[in-house]
C-alpha atoms as a PDB file:
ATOM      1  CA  UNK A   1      33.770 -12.253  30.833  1.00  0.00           C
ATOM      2  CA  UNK A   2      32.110 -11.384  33.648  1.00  0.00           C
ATOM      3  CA  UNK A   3      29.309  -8.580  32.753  1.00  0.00           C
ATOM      4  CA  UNK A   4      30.479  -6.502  36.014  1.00  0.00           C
ATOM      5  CA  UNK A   5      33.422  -5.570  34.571  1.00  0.00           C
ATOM      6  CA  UNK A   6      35.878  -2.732  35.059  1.00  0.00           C
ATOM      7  CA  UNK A   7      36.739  -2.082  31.477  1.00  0.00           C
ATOM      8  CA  UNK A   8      35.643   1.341  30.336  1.00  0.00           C
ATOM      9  CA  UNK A   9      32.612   2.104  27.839  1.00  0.00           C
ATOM     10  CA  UNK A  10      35.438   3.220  25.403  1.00  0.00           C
ATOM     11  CA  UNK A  11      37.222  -0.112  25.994  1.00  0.00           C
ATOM     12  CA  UNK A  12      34.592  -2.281  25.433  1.00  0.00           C
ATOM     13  CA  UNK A  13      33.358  -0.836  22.307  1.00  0.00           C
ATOM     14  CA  UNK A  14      36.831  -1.516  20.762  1.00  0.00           C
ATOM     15  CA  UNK A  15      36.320  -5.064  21.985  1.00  0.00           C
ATOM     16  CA  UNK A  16      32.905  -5.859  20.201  1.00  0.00           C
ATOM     17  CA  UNK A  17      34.404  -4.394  17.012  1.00  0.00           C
ATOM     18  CA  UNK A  18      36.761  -7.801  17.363  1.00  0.00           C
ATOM     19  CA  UNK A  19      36.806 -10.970  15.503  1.00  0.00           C
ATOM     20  CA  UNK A  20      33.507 -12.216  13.563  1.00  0.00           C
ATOM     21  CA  UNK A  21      30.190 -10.730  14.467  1.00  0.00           C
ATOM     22  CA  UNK A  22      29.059 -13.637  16.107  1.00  0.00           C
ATOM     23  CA  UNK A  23      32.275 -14.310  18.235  1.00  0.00           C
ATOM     24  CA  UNK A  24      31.401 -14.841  21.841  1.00  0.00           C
ATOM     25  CA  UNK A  25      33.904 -12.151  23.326  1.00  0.00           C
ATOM     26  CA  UNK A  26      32.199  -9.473  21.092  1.00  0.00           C
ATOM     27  CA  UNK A  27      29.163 -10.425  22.613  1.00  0.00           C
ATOM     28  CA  UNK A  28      30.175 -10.140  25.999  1.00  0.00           C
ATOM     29  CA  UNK A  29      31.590  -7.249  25.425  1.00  0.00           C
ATOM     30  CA  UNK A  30      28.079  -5.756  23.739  1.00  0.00           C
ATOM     31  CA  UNK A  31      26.246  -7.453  27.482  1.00  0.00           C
ATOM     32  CA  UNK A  32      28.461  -5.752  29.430  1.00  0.00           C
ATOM     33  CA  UNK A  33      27.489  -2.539  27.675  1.00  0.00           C
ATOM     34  CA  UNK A  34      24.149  -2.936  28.127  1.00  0.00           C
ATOM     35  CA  UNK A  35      24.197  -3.625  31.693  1.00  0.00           C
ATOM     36  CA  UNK A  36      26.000  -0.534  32.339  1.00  0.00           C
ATOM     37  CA  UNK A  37      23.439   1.692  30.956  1.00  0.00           C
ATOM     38  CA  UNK A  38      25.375   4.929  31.408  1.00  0.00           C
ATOM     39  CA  UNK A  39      25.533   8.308  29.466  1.00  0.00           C
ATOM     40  CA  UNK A  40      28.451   7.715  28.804  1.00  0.00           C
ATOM     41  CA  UNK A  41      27.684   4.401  26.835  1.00  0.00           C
ATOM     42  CA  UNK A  42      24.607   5.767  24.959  1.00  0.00           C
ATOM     43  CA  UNK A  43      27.035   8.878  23.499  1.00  0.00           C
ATOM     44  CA  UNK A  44      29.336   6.424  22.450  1.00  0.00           C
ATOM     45  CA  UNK A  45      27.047   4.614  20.569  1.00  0.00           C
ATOM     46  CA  UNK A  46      25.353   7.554  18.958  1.00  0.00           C
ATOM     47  CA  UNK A  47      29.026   8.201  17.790  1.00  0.00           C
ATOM     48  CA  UNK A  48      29.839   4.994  16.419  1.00  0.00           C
ATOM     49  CA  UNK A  49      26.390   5.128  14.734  1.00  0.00           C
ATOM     50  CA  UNK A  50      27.811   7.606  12.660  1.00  0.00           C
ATOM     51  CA  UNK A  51      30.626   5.943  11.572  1.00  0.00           C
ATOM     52  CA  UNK A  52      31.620   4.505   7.979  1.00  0.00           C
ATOM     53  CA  UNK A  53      32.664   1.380   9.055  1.00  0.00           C
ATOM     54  CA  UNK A  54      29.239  -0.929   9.488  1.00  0.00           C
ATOM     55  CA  UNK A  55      30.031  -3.242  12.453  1.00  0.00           C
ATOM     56  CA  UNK A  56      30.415   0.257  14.441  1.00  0.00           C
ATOM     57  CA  UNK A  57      26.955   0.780  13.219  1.00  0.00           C
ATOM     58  CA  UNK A  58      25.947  -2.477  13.955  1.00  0.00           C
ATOM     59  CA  UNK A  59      27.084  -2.821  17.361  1.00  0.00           C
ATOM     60  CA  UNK A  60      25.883   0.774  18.057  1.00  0.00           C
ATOM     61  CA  UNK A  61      22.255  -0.580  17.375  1.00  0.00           C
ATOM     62  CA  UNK A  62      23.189  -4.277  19.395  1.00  0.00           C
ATOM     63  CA  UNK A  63      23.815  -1.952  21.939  1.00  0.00           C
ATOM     64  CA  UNK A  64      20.895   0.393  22.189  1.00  0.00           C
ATOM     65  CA  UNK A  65      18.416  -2.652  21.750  1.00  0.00           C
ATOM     66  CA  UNK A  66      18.882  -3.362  25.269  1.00  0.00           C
ATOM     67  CA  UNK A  67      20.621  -0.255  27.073  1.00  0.00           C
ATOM     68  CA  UNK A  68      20.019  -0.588  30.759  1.00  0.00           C
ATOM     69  CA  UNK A  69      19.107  -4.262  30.093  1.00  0.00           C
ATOM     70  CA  UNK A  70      16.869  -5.415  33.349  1.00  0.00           C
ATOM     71  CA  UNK A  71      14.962  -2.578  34.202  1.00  0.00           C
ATOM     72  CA  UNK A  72      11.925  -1.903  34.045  1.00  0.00           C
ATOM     73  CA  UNK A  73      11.333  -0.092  30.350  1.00  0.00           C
ATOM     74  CA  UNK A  74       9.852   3.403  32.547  1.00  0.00           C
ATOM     75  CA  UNK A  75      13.558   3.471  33.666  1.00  0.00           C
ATOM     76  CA  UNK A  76      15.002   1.993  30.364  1.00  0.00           C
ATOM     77  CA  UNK A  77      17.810   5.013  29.643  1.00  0.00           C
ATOM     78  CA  UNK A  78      17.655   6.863  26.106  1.00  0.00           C
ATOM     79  CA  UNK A  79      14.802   4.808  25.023  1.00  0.00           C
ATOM     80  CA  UNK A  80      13.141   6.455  22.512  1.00  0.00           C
ATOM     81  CA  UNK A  81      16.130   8.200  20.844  1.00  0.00           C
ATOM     82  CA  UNK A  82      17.104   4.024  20.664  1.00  0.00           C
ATOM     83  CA  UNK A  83      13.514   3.623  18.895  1.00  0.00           C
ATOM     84  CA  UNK A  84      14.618   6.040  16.790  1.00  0.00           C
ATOM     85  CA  UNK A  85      18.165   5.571  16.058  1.00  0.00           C
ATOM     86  CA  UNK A  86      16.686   1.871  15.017  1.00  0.00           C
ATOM     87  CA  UNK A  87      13.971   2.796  12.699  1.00  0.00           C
ATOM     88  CA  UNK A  88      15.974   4.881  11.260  1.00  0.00           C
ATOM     89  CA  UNK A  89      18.808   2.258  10.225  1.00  0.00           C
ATOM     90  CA  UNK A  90      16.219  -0.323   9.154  1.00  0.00           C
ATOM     91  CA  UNK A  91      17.315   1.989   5.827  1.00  0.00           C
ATOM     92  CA  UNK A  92      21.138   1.409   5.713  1.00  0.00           C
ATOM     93  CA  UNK A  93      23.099   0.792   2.775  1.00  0.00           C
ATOM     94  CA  UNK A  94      24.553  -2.893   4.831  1.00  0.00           C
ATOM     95  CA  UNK A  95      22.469  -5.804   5.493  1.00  0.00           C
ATOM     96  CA  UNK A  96      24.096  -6.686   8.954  1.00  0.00           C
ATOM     97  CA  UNK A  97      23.287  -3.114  10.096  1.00  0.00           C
ATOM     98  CA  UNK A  98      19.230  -3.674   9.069  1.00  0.00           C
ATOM     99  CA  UNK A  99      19.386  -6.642  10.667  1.00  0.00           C
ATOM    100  CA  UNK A 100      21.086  -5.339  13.848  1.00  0.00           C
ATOM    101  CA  UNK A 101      18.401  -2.499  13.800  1.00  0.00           C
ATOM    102  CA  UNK A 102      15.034  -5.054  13.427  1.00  0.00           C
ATOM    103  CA  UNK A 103      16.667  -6.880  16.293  1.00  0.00           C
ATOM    104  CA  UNK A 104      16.974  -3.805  18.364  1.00  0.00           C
ATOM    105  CA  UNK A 105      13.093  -2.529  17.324  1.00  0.00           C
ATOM    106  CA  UNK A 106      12.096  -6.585  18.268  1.00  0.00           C
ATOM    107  CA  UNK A 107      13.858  -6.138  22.040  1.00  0.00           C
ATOM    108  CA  UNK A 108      13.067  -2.483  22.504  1.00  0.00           C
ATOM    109  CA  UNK A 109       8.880  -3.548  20.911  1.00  0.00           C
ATOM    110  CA  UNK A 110       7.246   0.099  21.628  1.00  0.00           C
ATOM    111  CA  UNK A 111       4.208   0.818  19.220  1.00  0.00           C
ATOM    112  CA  UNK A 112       6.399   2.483  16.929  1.00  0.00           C
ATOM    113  CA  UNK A 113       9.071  -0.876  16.739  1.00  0.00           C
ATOM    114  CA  UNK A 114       6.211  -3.015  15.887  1.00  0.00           C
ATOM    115  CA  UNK A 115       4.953  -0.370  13.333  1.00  0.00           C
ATOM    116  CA  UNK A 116       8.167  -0.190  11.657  1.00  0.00           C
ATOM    117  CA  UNK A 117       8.448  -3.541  11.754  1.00  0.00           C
ATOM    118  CA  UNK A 118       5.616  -4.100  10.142  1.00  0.00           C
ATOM    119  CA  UNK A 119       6.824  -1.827   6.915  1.00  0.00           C
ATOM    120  CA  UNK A 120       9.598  -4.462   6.792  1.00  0.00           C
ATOM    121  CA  UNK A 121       7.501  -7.175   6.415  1.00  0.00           C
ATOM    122  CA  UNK A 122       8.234  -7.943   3.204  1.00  0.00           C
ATOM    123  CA  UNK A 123      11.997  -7.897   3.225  1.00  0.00           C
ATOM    124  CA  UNK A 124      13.957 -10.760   1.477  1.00  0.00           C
ATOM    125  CA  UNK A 125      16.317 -11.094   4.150  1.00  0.00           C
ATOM    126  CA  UNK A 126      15.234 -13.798   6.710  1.00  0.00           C
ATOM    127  CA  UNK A 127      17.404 -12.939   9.489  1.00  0.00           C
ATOM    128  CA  UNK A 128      15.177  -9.184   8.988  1.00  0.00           C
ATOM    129  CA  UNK A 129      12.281 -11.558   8.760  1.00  0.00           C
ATOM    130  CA  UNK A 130      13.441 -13.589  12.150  1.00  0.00           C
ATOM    131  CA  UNK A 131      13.916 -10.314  14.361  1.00  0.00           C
ATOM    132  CA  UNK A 132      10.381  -9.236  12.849  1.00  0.00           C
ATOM    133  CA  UNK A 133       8.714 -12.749  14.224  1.00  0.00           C
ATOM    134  CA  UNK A 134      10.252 -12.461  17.397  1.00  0.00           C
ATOM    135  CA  UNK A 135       9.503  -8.528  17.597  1.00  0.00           C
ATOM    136  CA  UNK A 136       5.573  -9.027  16.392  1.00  0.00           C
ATOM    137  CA  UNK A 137       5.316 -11.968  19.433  1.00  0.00           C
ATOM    138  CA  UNK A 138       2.795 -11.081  21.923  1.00  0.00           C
ATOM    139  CA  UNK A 139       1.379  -7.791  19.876  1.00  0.00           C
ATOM    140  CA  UNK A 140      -2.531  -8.000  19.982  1.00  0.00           C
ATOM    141  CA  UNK A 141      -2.689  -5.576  16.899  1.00  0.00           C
ATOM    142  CA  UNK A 142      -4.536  -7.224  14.129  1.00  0.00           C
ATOM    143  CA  UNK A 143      -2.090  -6.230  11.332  1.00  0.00           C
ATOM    144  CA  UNK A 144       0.997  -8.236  13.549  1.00  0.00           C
ATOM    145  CA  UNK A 145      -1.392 -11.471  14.201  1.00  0.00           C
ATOM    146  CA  UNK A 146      -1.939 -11.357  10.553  1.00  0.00           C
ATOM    147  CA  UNK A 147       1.708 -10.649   9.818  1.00  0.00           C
ATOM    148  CA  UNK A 148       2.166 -12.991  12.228  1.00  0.00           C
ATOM    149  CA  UNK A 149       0.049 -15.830  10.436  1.00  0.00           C
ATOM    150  CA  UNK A 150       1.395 -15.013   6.870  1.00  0.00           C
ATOM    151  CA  UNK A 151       5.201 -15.655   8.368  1.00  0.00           C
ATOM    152  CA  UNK A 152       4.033 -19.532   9.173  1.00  0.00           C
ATOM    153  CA  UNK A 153       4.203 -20.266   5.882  1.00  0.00           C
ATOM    154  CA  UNK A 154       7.852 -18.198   5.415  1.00  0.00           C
ATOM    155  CA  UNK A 155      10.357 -20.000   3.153  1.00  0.00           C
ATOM    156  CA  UNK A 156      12.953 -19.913   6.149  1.00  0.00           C
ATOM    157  CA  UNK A 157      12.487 -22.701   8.500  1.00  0.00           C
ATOM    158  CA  UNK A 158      13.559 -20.678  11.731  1.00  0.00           C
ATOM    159  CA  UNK A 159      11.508 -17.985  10.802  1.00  0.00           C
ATOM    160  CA  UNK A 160       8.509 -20.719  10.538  1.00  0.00           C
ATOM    161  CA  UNK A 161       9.217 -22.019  13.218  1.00  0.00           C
ATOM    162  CA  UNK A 162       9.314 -18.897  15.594  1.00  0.00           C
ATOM    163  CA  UNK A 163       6.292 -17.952  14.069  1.00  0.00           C
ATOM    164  CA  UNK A 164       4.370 -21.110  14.225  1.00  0.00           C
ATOM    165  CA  UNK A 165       5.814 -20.567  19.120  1.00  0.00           C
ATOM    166  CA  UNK A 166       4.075 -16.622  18.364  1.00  0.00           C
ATOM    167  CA  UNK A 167       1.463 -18.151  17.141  1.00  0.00           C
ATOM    168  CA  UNK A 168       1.099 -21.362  19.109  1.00  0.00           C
ATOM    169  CA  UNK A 169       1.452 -19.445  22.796  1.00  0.00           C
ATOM    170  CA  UNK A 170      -0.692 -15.917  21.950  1.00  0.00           C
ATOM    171  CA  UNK A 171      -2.711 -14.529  24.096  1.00  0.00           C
ATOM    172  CA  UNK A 172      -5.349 -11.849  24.057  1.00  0.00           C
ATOM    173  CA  UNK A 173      -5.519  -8.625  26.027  1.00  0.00           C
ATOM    174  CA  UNK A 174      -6.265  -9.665  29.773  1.00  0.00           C
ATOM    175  CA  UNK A 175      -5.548 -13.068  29.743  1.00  0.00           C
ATOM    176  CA  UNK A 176      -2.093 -14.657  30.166  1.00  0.00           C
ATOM    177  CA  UNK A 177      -3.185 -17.875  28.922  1.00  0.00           C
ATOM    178  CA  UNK A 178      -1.230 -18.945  26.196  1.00  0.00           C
ATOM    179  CA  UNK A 179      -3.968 -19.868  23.129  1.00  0.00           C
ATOM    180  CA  UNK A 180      -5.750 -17.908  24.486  1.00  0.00           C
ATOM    181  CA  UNK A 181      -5.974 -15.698  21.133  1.00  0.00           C
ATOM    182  CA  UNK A 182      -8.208 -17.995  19.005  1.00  0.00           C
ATOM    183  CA  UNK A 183     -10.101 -17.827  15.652  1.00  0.00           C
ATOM    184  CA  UNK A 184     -10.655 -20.773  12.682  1.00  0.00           C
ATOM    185  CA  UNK A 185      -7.898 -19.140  10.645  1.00  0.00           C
ATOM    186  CA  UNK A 186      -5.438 -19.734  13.278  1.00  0.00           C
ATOM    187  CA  UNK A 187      -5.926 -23.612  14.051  1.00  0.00           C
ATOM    188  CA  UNK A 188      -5.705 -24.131  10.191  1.00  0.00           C
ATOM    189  CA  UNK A 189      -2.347 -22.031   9.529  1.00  0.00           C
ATOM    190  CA  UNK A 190      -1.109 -24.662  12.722  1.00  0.00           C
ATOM    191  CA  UNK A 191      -2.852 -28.068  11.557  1.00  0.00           C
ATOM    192  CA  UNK A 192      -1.039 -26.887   7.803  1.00  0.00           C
ATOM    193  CA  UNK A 193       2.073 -26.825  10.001  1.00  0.00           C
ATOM    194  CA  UNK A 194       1.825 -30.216  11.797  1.00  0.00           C
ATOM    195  CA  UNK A 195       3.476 -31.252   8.232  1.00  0.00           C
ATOM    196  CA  UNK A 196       6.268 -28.936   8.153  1.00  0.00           C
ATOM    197  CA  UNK A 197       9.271 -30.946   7.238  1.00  0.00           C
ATOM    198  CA  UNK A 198      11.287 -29.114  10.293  1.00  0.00           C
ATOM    199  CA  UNK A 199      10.578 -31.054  13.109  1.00  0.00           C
ATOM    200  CA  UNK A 200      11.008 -27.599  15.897  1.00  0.00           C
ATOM    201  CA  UNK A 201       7.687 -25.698  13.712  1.00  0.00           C
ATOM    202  CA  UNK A 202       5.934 -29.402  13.476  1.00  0.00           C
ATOM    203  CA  UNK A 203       6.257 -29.633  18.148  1.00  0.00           C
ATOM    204  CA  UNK A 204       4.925 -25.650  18.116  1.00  0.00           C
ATOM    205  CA  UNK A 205       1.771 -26.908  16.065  1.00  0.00           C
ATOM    206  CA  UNK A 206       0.953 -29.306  17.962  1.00  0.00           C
ATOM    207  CA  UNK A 207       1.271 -27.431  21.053  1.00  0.00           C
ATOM    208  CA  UNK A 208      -0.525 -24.487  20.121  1.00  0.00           C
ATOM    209  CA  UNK A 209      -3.699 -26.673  18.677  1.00  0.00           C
ATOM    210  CA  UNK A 210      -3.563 -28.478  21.746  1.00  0.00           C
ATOM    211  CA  UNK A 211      -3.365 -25.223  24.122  1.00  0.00           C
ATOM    212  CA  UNK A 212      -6.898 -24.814  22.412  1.00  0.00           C
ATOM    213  CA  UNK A 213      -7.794 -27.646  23.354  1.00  0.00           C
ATOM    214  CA  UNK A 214      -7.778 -29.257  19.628  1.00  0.00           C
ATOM    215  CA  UNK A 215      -9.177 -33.273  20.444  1.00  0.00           C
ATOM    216  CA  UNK A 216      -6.769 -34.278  18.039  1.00  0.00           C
ATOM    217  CA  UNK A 217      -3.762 -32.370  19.201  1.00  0.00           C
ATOM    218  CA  UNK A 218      -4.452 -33.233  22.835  1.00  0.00           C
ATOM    219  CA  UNK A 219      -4.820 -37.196  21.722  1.00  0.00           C
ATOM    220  CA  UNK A 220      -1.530 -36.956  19.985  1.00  0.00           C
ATOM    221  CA  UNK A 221      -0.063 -34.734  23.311  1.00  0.00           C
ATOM    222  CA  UNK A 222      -1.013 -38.053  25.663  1.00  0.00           C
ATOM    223  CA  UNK A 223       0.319 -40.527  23.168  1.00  0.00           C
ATOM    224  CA  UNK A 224       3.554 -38.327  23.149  1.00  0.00           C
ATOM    225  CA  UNK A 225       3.207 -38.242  27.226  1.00  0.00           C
ATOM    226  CA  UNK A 226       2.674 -41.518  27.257  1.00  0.00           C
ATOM    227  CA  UNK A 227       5.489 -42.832  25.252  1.00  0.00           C
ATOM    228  CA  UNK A 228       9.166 -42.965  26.010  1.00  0.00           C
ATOM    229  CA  UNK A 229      10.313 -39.884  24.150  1.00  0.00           C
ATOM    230  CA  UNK A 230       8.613 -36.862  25.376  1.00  0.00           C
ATOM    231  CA  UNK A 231      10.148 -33.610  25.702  1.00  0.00           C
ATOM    232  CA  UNK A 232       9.993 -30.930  27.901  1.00  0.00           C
ATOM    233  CA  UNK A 233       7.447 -29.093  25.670  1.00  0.00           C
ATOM    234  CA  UNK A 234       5.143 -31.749  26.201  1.00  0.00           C
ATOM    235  CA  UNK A 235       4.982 -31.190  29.773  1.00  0.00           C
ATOM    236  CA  UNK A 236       5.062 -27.696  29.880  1.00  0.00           C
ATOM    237  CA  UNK A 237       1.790 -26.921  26.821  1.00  0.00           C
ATOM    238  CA  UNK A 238      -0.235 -30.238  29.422  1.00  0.00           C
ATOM    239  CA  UNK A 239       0.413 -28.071  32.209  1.00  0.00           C
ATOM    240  CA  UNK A 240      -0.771 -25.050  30.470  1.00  0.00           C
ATOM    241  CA  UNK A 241      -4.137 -26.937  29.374  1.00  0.00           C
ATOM    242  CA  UNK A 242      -5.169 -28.208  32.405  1.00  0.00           C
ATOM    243  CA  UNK A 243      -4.277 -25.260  33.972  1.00  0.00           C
ATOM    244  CA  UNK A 244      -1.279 -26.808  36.698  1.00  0.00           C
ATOM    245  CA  UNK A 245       2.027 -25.625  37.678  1.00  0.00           C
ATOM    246  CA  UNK A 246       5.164 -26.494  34.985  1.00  0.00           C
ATOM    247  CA  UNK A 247       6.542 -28.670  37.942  1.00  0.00           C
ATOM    248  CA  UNK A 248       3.420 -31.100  37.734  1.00  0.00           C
ATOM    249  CA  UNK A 249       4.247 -34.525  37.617  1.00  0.00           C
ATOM    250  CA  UNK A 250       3.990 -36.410  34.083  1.00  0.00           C
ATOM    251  CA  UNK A 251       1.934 -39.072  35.764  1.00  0.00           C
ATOM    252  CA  UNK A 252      -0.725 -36.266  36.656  1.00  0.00           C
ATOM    253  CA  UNK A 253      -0.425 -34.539  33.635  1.00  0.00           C
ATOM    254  CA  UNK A 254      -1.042 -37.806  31.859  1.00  0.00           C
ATOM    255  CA  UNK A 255      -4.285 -38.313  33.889  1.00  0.00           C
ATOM    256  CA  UNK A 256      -5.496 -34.939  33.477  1.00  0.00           C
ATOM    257  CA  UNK A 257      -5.601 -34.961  29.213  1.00  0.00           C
ATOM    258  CA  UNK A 258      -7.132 -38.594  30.038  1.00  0.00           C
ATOM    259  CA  UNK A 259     -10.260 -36.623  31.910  1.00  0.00           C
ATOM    260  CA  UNK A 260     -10.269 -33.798  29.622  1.00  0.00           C
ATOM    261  CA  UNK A 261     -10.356 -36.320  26.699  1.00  0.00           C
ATOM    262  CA  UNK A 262     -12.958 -38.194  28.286  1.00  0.00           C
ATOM    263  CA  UNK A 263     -15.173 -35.723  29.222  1.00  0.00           C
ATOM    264  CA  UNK A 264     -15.206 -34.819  25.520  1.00  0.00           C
ATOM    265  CA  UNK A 265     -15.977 -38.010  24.069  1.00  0.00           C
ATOM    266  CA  UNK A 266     -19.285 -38.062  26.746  1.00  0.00           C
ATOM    267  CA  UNK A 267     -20.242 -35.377  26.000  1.00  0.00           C
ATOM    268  CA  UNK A 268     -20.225 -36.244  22.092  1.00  0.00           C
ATOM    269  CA  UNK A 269     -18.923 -32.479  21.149  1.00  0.00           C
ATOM    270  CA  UNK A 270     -15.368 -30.630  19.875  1.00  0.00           C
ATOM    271  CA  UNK A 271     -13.695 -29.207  23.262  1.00  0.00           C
ATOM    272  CA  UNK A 272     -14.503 -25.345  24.165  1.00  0.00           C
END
């Protein structure tokens, strides 16, 4: 469906009500909200958040996570009666409307999201425990990079595995480098993850030791480089440490972790 549609607020509310939670037209209709921003939109959500029935609840909140998705979050409409209307629902007597409202508190990610996220952080449900990875990402408060390191070692593999990205691309205040955000604690939570039996959180550790420029990590990045099954991920965390456009050429990426390697083994020390 094409997100500029005519349909009416009213119209395509009764739409993502539809089918299973997870069926694509539901979605599109829930997009299609959220692009249109209005009034209009938000009061129907604050009505359906009322109702008995959960997936109005639930949508309500899929809703409000992104109302007025694409601008800038100064011009975001309704956006902290959305932080609100979340937070509040992280309570609700159904699961799919907690997890709706940790997923809207990870897009909407205001210092009162990541604070109630935070109270969740113990919740048994790992979808809760998902939005709460995703929502923590990029947060330079000490209690979500500690959250943030404890969730590596989650029972869930996605949730590992998100965490292990967080994690593996963080950066501190002022810097967009990802690794950037550095400490002993976080290269051992990844090198413990370079033997996670799912293979997605196993590629994040390596990238995020060798962002820091781990000898190891950036030995086993050039073997992967220079074999015949890289990925894209490979490319894109040897740009990063050498500093280069994404677009750089594997054969220059490849010579740049040869240098980098080099230089360390001259100069007989572990890499800055």
């Amino acid at each position: 469906m094409d997100p500029k549609t005519n349909q009416s607020a009213a119209e395509l509310f009764l739409k993502s009500f539809a089918g299973d939670y997870d069926a694509e037209s539901a979605w599109d209709a829930v997009l299609a909200l959220r692009l249109q921003g209005s009034d209009e939109v938000f009061e129907l959500a604050m009505e359906y958040i009322r109702s008995a029935i959960p997936i109005h609840r639930a949508r309500s909140l899929d809703v409000l996570a992104q109302l007025g998705a694409g601008k800038p979050r100064s011009e975001r409409p309704h956006f902290e009666a959305s932080v609100s209307t979340a937070r509040k629902h992280l309570a609700d007597s159904d699961p799919i409307v907690v997890q709706s409202a940790a997923w809207a508190l990870a897009h909407l990610r205001d210092d009162r999201s990541i604070e109630a996220l935070l109270e969740m952080k113990h919740c048994p449900d790992p979808d809760v425990r998902h939005a709460i990875a995703c929502g923590l990402h990029g947060s330079n408060k000490p209690e979500a990079i500690q959250r943030l390191i404890e969730l590596m070692d989650d029972t869930d593999e996605n949730v590992r595995d998100w965490e292990t990205f967080a994690i593996g691309t963080s950066t501190i205040e002022g810097s967009m480098q990802p690794g950037a955000l550095d400490s002993p604690e976080i290269r051992d939570t990844l090198k413990k993850r370079l033997a996670d039996p799912f293979p997605d959180a196993r590629d994040e550790a390596l990238w995020g030791l060798a962002r820091r420029k781990d000898p190891s990590a950036l030995q086993a990045l050039l073997d992967r480089l220079n074999s015949e099954t890289w990925i894209a991920g490979d490319e894109m965390t040897a740009a990063d440490v050498l500093g280069l456009s994404h677009q750089t050429s594997v054969d220059e990426l490849r010579e740049g972790l040869r240098k980098v390697l080099n230089l360390n083994h001259t100069a007989g020390k572990p890499i800055a």
